[in-house]
N, C-alpha and C. Protein backbone atom coordinates (compact mmCIF):
# COMPACT_ATOMS: atom_id res chain seq x y z
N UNK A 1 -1.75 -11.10 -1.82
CA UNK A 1 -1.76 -10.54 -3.17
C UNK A 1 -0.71 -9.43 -3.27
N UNK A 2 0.14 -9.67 -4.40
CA UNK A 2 1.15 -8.24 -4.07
C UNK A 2 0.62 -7.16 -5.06
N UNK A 3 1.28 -5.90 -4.37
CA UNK A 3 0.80 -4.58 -4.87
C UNK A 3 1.02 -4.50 -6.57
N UNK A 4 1.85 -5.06 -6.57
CA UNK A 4 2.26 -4.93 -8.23
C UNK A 4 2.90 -6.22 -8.72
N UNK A 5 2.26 -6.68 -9.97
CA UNK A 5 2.54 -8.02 -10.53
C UNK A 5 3.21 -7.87 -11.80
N UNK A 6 4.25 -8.06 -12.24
CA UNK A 6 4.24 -8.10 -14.15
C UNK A 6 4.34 -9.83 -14.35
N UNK A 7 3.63 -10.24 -15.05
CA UNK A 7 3.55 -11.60 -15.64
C UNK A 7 4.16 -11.55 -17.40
N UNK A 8 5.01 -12.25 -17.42
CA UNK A 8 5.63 -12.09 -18.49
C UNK A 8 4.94 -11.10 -19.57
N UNK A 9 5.97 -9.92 -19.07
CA UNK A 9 5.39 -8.85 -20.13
C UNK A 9 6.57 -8.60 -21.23
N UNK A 10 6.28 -8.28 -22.02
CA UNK A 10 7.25 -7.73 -23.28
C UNK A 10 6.67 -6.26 -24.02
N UNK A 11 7.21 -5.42 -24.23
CA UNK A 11 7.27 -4.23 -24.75
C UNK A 11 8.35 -3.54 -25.74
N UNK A 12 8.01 -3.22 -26.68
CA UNK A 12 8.86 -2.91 -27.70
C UNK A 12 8.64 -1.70 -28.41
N UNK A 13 9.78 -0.79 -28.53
CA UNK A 13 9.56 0.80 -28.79
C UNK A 13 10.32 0.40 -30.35
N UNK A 14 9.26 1.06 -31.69
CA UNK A 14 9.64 0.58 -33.03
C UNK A 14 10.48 -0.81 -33.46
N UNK A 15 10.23 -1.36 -32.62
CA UNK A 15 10.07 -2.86 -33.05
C UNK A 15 11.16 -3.67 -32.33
N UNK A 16 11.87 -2.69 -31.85
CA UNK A 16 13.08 -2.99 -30.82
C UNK A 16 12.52 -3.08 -29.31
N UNK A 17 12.59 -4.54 -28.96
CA UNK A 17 12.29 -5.08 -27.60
C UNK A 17 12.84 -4.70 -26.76
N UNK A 18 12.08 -4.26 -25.82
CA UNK A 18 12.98 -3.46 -25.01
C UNK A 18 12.73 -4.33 -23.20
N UNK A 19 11.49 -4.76 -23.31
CA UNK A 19 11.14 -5.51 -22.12
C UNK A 19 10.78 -6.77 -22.72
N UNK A 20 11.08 -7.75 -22.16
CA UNK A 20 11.53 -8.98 -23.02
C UNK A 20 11.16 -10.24 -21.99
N UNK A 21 9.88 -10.58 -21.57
CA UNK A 21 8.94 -11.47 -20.99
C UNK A 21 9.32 -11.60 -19.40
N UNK A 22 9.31 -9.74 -19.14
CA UNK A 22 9.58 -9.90 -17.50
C UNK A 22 8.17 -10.17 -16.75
N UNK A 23 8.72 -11.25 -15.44
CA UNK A 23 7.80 -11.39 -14.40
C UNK A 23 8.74 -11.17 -13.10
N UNK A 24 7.55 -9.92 -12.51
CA UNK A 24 8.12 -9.57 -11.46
C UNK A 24 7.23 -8.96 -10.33
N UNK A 25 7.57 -9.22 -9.05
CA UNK A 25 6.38 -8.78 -8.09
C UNK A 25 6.67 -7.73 -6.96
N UNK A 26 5.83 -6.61 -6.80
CA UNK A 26 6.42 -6.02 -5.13
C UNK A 26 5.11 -6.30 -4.24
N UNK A 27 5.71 -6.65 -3.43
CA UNK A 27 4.65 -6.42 -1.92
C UNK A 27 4.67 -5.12 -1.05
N UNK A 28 3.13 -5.09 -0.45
CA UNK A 28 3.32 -4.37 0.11
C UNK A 28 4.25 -3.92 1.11
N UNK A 29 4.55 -2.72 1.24
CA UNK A 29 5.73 -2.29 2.77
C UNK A 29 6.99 -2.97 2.11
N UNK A 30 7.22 -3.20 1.00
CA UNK A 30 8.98 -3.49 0.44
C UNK A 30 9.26 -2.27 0.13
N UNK A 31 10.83 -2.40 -0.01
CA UNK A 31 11.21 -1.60 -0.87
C UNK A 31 12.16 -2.12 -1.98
N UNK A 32 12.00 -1.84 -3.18
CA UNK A 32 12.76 -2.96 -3.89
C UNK A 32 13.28 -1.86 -5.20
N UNK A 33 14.30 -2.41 -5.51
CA UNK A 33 15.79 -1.46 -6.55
C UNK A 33 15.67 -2.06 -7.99
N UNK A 34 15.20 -1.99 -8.86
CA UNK A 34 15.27 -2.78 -10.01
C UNK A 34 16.93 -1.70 -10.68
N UNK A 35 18.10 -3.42 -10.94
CA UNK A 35 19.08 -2.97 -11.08
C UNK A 35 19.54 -3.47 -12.86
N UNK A 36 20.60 -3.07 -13.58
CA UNK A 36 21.15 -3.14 -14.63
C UNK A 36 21.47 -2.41 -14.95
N UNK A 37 22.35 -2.69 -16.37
CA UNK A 37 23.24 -1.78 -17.48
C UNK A 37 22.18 -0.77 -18.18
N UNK A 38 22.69 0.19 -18.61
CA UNK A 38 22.07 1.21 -19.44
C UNK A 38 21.22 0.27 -20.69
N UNK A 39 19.98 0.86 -20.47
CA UNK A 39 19.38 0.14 -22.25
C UNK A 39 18.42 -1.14 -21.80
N UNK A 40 18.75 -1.81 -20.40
CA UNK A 40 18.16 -2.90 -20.14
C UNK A 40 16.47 -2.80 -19.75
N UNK A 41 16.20 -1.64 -20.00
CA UNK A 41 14.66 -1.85 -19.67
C UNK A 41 14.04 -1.00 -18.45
N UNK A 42 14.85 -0.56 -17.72
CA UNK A 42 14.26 -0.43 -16.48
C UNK A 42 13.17 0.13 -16.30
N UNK A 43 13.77 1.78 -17.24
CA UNK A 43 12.52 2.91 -16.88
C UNK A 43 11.25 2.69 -17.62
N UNK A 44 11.25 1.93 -19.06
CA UNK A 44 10.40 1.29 -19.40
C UNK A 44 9.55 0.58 -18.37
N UNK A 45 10.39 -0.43 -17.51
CA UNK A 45 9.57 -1.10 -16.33
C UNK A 45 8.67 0.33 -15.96
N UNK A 46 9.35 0.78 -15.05
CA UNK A 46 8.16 1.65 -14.58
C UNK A 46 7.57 2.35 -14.97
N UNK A 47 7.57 2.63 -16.38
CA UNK A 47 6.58 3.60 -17.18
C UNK A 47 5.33 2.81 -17.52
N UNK A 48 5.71 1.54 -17.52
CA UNK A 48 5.04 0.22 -17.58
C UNK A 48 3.99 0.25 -16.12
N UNK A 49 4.56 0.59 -15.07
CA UNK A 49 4.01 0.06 -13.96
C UNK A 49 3.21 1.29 -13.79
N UNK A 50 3.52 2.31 -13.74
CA UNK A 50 2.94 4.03 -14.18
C UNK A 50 1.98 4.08 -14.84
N UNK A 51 1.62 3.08 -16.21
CA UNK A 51 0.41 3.14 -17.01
C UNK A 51 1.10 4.31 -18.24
N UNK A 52 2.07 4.61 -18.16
CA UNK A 52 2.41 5.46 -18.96
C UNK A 52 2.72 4.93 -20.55
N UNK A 53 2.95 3.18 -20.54
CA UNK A 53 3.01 2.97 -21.54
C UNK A 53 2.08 1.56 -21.50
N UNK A 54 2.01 0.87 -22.18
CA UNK A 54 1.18 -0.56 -22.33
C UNK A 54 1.93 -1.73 -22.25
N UNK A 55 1.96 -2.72 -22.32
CA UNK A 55 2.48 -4.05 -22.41
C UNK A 55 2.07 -4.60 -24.05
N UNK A 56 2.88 -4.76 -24.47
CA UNK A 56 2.16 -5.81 -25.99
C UNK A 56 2.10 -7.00 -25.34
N UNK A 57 2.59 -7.75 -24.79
CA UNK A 57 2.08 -9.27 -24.73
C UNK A 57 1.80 -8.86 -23.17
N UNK A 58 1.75 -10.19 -22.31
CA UNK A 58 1.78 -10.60 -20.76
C UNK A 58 0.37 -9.81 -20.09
N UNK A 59 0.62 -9.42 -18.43
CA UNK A 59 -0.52 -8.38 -17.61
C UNK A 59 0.53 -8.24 -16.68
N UNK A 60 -0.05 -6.94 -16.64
CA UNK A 60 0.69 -6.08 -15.43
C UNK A 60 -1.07 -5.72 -14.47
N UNK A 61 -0.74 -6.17 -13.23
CA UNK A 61 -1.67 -6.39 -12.44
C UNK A 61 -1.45 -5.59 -11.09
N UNK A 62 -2.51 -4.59 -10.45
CA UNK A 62 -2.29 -3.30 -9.09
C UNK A 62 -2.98 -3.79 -8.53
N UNK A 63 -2.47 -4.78 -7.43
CA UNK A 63 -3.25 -4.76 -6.50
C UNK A 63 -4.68 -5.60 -6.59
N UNK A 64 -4.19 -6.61 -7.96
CA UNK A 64 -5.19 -7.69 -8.29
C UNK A 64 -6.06 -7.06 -9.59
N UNK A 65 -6.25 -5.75 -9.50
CA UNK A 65 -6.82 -5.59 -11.03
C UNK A 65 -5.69 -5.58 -12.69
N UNK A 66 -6.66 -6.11 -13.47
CA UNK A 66 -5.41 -5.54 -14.91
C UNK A 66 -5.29 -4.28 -15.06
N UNK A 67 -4.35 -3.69 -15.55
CA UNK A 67 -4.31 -2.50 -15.89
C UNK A 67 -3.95 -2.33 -17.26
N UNK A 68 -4.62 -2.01 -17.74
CA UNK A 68 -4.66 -1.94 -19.68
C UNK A 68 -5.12 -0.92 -20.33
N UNK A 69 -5.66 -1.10 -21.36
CA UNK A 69 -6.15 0.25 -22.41
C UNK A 69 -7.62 0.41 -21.76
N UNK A 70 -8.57 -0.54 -21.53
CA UNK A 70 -9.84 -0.77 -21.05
C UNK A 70 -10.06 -0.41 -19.86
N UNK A 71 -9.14 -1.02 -18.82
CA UNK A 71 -9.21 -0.18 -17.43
C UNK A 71 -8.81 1.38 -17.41
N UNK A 72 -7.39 1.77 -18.68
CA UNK A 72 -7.32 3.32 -18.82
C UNK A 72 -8.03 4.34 -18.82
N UNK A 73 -9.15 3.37 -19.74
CA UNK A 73 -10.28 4.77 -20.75
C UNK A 73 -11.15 4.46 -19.82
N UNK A 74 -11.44 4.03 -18.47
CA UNK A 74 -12.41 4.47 -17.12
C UNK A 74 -11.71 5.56 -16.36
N UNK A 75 -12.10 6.79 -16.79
CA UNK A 75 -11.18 7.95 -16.35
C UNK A 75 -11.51 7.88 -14.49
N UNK A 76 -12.58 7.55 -13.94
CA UNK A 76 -12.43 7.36 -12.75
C UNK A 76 -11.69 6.36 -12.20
N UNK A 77 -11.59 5.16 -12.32
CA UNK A 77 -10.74 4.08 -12.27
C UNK A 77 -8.90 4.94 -12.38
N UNK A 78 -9.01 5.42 -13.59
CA UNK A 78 -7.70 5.44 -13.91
C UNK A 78 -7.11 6.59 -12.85
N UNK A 79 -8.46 7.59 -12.38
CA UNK A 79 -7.31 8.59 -11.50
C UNK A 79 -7.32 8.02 -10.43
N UNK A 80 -7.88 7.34 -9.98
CA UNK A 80 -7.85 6.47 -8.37
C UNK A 80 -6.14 5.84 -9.05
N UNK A 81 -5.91 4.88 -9.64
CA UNK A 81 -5.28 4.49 -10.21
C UNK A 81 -3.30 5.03 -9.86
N UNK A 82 -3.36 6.17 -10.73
CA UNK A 82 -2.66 7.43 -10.61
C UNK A 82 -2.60 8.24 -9.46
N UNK A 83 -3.37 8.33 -8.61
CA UNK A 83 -3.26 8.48 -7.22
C UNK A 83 -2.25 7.71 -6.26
N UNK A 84 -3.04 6.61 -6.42
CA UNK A 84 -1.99 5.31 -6.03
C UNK A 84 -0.85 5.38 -6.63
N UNK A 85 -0.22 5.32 -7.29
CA UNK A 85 0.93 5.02 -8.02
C UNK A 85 2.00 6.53 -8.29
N UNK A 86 2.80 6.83 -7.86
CA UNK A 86 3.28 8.10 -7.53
C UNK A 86 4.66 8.20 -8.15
N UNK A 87 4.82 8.78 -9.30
CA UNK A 87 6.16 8.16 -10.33
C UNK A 87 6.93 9.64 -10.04
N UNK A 88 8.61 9.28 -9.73
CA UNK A 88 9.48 10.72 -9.77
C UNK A 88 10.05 10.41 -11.43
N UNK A 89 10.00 11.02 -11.87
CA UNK A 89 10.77 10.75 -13.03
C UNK A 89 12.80 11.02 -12.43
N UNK A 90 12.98 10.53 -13.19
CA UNK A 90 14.84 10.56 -13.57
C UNK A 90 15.25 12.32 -13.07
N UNK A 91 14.54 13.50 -14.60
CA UNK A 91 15.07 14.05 -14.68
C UNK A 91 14.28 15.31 -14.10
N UNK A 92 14.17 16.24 -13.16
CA UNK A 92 13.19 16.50 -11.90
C UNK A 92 12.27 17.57 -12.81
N UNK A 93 13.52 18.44 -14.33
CA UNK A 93 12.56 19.16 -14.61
C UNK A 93 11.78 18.79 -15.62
N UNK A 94 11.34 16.96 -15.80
CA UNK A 94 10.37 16.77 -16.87
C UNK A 94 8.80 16.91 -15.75
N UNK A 95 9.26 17.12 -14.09
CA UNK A 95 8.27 17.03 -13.48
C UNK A 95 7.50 18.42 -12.80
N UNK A 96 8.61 19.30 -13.17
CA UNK A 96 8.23 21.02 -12.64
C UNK A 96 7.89 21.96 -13.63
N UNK A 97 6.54 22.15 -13.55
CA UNK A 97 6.21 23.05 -14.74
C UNK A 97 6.04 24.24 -14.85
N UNK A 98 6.80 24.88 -13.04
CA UNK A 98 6.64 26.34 -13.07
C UNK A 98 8.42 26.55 -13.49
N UNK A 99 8.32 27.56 -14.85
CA UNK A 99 9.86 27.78 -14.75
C UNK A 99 10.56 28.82 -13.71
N UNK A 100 9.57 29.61 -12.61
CA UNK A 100 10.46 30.29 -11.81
C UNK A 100 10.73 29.75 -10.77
N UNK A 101 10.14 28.43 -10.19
CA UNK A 101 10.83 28.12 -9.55
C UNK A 101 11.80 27.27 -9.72
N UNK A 102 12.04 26.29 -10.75
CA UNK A 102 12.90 25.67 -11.87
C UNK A 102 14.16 26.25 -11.73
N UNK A 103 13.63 27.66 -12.09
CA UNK A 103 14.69 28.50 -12.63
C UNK A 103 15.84 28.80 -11.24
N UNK A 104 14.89 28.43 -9.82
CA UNK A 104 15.94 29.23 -8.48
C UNK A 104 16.25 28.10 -7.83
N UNK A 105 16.43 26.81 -8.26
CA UNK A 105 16.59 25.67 -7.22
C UNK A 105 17.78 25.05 -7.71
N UNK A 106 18.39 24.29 -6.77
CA UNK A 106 19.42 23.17 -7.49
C UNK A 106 18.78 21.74 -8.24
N UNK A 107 19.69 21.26 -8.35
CA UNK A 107 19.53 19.39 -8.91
C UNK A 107 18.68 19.12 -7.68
N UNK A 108 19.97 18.83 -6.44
CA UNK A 108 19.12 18.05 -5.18
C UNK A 108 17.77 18.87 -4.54
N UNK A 109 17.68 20.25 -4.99
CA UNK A 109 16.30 21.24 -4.42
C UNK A 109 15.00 20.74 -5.13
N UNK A 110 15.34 20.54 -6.65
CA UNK A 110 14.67 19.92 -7.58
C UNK A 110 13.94 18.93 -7.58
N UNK A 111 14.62 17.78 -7.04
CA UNK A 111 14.21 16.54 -6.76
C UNK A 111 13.78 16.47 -5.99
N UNK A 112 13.97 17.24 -4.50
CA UNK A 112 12.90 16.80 -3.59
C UNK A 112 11.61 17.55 -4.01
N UNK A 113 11.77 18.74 -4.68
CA UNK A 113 10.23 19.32 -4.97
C UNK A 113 9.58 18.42 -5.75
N UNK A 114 10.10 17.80 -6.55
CA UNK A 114 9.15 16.56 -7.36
C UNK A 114 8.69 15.58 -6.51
N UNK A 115 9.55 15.41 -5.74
CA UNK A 115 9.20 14.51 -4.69
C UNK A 115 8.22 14.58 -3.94
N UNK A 116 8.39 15.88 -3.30
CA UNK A 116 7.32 16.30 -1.64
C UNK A 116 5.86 16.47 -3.02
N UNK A 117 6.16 16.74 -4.21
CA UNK A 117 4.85 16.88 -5.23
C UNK A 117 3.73 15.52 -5.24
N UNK A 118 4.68 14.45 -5.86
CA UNK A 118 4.51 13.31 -6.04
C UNK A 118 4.01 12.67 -4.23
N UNK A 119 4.26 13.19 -3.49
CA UNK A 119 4.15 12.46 -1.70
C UNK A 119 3.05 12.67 -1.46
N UNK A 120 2.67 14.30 -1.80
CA UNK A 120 1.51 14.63 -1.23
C UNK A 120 -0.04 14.42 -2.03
N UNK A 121 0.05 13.61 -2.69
CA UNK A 121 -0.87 12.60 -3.13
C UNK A 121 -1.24 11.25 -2.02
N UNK A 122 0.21 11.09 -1.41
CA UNK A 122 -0.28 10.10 -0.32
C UNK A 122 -0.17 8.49 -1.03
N UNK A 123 0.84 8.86 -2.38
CA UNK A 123 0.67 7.15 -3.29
C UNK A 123 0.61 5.90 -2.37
N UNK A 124 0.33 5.11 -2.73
CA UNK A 124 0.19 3.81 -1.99
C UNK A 124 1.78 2.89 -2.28
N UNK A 125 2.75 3.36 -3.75
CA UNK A 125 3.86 3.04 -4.32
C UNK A 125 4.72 4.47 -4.70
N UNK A 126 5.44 4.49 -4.11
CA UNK A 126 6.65 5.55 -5.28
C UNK A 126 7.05 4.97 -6.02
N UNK A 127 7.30 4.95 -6.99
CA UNK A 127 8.27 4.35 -8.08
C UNK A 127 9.01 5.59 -8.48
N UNK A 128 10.27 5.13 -8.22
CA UNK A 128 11.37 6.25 -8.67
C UNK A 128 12.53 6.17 -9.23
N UNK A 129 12.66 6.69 -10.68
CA UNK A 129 13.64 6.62 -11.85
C UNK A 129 15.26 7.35 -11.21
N UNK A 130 16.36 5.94 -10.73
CA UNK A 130 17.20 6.89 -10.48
C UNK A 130 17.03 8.22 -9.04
N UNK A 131 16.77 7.99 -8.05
CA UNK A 131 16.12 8.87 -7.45
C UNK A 131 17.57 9.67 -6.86
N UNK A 132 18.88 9.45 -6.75
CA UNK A 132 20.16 10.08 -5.87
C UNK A 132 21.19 10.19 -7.65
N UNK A 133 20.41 10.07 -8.85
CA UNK A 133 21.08 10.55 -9.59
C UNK A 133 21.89 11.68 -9.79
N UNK A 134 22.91 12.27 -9.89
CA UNK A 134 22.79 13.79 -9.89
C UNK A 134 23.20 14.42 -8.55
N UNK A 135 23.05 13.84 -7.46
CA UNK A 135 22.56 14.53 -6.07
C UNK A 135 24.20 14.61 -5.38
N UNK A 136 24.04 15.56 -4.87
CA UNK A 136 25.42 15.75 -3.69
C UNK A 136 25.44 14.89 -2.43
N UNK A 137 26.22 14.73 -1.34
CA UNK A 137 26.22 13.46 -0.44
C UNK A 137 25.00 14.08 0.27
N UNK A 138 24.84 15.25 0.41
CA UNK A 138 23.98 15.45 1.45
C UNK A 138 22.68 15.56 0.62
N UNK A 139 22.26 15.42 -0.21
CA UNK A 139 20.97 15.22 -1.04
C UNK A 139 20.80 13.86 -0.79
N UNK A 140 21.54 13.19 -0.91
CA UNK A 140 21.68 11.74 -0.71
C UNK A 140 21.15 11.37 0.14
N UNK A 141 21.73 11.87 1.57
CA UNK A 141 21.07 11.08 2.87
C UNK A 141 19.79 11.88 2.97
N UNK A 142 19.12 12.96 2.43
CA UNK A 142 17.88 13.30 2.64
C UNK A 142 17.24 12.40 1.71
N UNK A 143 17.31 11.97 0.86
CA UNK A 143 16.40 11.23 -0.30
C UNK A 143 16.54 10.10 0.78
N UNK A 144 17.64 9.34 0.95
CA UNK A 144 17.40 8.23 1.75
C UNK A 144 16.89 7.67 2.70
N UNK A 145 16.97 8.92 3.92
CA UNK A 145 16.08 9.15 4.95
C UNK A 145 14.93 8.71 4.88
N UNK A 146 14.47 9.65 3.76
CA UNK A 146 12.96 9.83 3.14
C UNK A 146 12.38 8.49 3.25
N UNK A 147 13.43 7.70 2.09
CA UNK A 147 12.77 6.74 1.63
C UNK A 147 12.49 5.53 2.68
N UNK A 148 13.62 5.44 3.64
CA UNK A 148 13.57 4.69 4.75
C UNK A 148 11.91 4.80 5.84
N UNK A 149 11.93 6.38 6.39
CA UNK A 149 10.46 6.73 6.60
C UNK A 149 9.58 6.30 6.20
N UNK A 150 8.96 6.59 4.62
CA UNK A 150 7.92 6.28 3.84
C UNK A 150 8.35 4.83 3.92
N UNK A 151 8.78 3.81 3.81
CA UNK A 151 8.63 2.39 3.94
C UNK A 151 8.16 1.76 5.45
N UNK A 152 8.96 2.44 6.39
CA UNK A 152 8.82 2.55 7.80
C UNK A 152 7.03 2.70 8.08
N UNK A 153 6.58 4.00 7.37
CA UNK A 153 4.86 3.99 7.76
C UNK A 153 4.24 3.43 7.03
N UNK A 154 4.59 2.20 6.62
CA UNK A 154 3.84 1.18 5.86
C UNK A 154 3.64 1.52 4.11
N UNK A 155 4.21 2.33 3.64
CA UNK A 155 4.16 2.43 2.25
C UNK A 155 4.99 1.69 1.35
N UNK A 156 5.14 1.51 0.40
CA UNK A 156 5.96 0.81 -0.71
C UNK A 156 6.60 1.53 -1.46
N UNK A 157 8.27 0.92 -1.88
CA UNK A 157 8.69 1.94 -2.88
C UNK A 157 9.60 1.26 -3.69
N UNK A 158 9.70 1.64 -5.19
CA UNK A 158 10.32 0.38 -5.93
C UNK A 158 11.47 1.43 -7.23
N UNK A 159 11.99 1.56 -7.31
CA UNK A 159 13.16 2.53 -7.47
C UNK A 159 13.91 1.78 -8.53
N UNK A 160 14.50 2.56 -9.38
CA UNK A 160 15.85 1.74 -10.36
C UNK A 160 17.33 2.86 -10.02
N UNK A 161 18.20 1.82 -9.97
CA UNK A 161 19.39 2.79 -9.68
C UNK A 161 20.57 1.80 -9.95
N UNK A 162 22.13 2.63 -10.46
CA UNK A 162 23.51 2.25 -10.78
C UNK A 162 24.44 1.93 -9.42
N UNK A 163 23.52 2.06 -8.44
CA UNK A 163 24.29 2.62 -6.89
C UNK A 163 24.33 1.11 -6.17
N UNK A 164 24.74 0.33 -5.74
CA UNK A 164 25.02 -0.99 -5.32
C UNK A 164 24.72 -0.45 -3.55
N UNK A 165 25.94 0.90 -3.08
CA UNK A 165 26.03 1.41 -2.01
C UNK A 165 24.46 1.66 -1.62
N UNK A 166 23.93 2.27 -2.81
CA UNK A 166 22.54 2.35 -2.45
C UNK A 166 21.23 1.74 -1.62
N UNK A 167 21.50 0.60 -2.32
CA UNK A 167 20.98 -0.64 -1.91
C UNK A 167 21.23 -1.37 -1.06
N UNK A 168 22.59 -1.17 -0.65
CA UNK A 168 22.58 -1.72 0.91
C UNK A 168 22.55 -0.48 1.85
N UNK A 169 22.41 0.75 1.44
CA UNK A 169 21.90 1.44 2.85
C UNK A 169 20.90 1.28 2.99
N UNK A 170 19.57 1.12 2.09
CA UNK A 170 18.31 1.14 1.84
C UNK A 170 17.95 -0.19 2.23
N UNK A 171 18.97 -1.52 2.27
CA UNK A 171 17.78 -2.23 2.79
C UNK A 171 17.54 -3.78 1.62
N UNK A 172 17.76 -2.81 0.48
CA UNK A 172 16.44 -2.83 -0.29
C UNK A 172 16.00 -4.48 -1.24
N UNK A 173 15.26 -4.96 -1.42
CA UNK A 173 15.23 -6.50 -1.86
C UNK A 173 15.86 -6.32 -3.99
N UNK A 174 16.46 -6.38 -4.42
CA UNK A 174 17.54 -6.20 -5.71
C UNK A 174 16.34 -7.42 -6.52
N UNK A 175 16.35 -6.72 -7.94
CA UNK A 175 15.90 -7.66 -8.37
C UNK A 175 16.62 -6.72 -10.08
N UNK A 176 17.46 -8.10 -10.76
CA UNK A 176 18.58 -7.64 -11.74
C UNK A 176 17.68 -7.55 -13.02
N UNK A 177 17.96 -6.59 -14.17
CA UNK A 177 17.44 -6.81 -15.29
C UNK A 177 18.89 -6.40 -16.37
N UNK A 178 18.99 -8.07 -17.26
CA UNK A 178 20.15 -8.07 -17.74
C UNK A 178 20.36 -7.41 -19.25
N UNK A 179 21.43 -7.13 -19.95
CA UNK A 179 21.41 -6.87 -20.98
C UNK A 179 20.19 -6.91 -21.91
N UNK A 180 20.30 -8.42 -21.71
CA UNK A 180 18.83 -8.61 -22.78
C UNK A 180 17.65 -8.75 -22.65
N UNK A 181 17.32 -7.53 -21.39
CA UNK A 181 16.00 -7.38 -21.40
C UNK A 181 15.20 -7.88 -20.42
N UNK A 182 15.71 -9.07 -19.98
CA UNK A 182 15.47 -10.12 -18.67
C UNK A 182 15.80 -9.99 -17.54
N UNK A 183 15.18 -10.58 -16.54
CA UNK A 183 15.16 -10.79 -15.43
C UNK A 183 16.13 -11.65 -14.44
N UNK A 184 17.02 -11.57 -14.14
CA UNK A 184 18.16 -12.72 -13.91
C UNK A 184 17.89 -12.62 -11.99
N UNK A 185 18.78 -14.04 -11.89
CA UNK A 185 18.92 -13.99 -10.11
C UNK A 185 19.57 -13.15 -9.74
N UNK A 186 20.81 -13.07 -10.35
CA UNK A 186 22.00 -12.28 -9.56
C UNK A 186 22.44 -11.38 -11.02
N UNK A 187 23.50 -10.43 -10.84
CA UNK A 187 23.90 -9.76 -11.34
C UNK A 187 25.14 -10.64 -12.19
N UNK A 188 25.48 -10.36 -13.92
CA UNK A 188 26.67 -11.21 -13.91
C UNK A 188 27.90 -9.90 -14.11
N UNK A 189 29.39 -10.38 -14.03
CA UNK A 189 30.65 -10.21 -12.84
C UNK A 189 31.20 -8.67 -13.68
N UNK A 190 30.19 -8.42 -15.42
CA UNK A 190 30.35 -7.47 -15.71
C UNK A 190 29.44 -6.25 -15.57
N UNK A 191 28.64 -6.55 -14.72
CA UNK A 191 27.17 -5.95 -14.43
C UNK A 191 27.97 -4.65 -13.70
N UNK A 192 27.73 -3.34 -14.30
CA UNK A 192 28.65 -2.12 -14.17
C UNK A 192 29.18 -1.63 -14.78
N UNK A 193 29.88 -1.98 -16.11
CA UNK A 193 30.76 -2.29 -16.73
C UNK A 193 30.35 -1.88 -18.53
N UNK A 194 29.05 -2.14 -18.20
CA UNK A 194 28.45 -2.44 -19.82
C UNK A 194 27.91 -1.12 -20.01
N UNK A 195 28.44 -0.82 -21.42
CA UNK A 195 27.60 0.39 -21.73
C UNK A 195 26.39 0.31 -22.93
N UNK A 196 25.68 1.35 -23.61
CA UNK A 196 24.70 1.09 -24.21
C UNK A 196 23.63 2.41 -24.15
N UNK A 197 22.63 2.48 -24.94
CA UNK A 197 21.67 3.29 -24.79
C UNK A 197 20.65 3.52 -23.96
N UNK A 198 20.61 4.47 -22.94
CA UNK A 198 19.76 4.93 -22.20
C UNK A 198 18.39 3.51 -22.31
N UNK A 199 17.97 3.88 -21.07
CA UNK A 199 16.78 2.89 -20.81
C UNK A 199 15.58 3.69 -21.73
């Protein structure tokens, strides 16, 4: 059974589709890169997989249960839930809510504090928006490290990123989401190239 299922889901922010009948799976102990152009869906995916937003059509399934409005409003369910599932956001200070320490850190200081935040829950998944966005080389190989470790002691981690280099230091199993919303095999030859509105 894998840790996380989407069965053709679709999602649409004011009427504009934004996830557009993806099916997609991680197993446990992967680590996997959901890749594309700006606008294609991604962070939606994982806000999706986060519980942070809903699915209008399809099921998004943890570990064999649905996860929906009904499983949400079981506030015990849902923090077990949220436990498990351990989201960095993109941008580190939508995740730090003290401003003095905000106020004394860098980008790459930033991100790992969201990080070591988000770890020490112990998630069963990271999911992480962009995680070496922003970051200097040497932020880089500490995030990477990281992530290599945490897969290494049997955890899962499923990440979106512009970084190709990324993904082959990491390992990581690529799975493309194209312009329009979809799920493709491979990347096509302008995949890089395309611009558009933020995910």
């Amino acid at each position: 059974m894998p840790l996380i299922e989407l069965r053709d889901v679709v999602f649409s922010y004011a009427g504009h589709t934004v996830v557009d009948g993806v099916s997609l799976q991680v197993d446990r102990g992967e680590l996997v890169a959901l890749l594309g152009p700006n606008g294609c869906g991604k962070t939606t995916i994982m806000r999706l997989i986060n519980g942070l937003e809903l699915a209008d059509a399809g099921a998004y399934l943890f570990d064999g249960h649905v996860i929906d409005a009904a499983f949400l409003k079981d506030s015990a369910a849902a923090q077990r839930f949220h436990q498990r599932v351990g989201f960095v956001f993109q941008n580190a200070d939508a995740q730090l809510f003290c401003a003095t320490v905000g106020d004394q850190l860098s980008g790459g200081q930033k991100k790992r504090v969201a990080l070591a935040a988000v770890v020490s829950m112990n998630p069963d998944i990271l999911v992480l928006d962009e995680p070496t966005n922003g970051l200097d080389e040497d932020s880089c190989d500490i995030v990477v490290n990281f992530l290599l470790a945490y897969v290494a002691a049997g955890k899962t981690v499923l990440m979106s990123t512009h970084h190709q280099d990324l993904v082959r230091r990491l390992g990581a199993r690529a799975i493309y989401i194209d312009r329009y919303h979809h799920v493709v095999e491979a990347p096509s030859p302008s995949y890089g190239t395309e611009s558009g509105a933020t995910d």
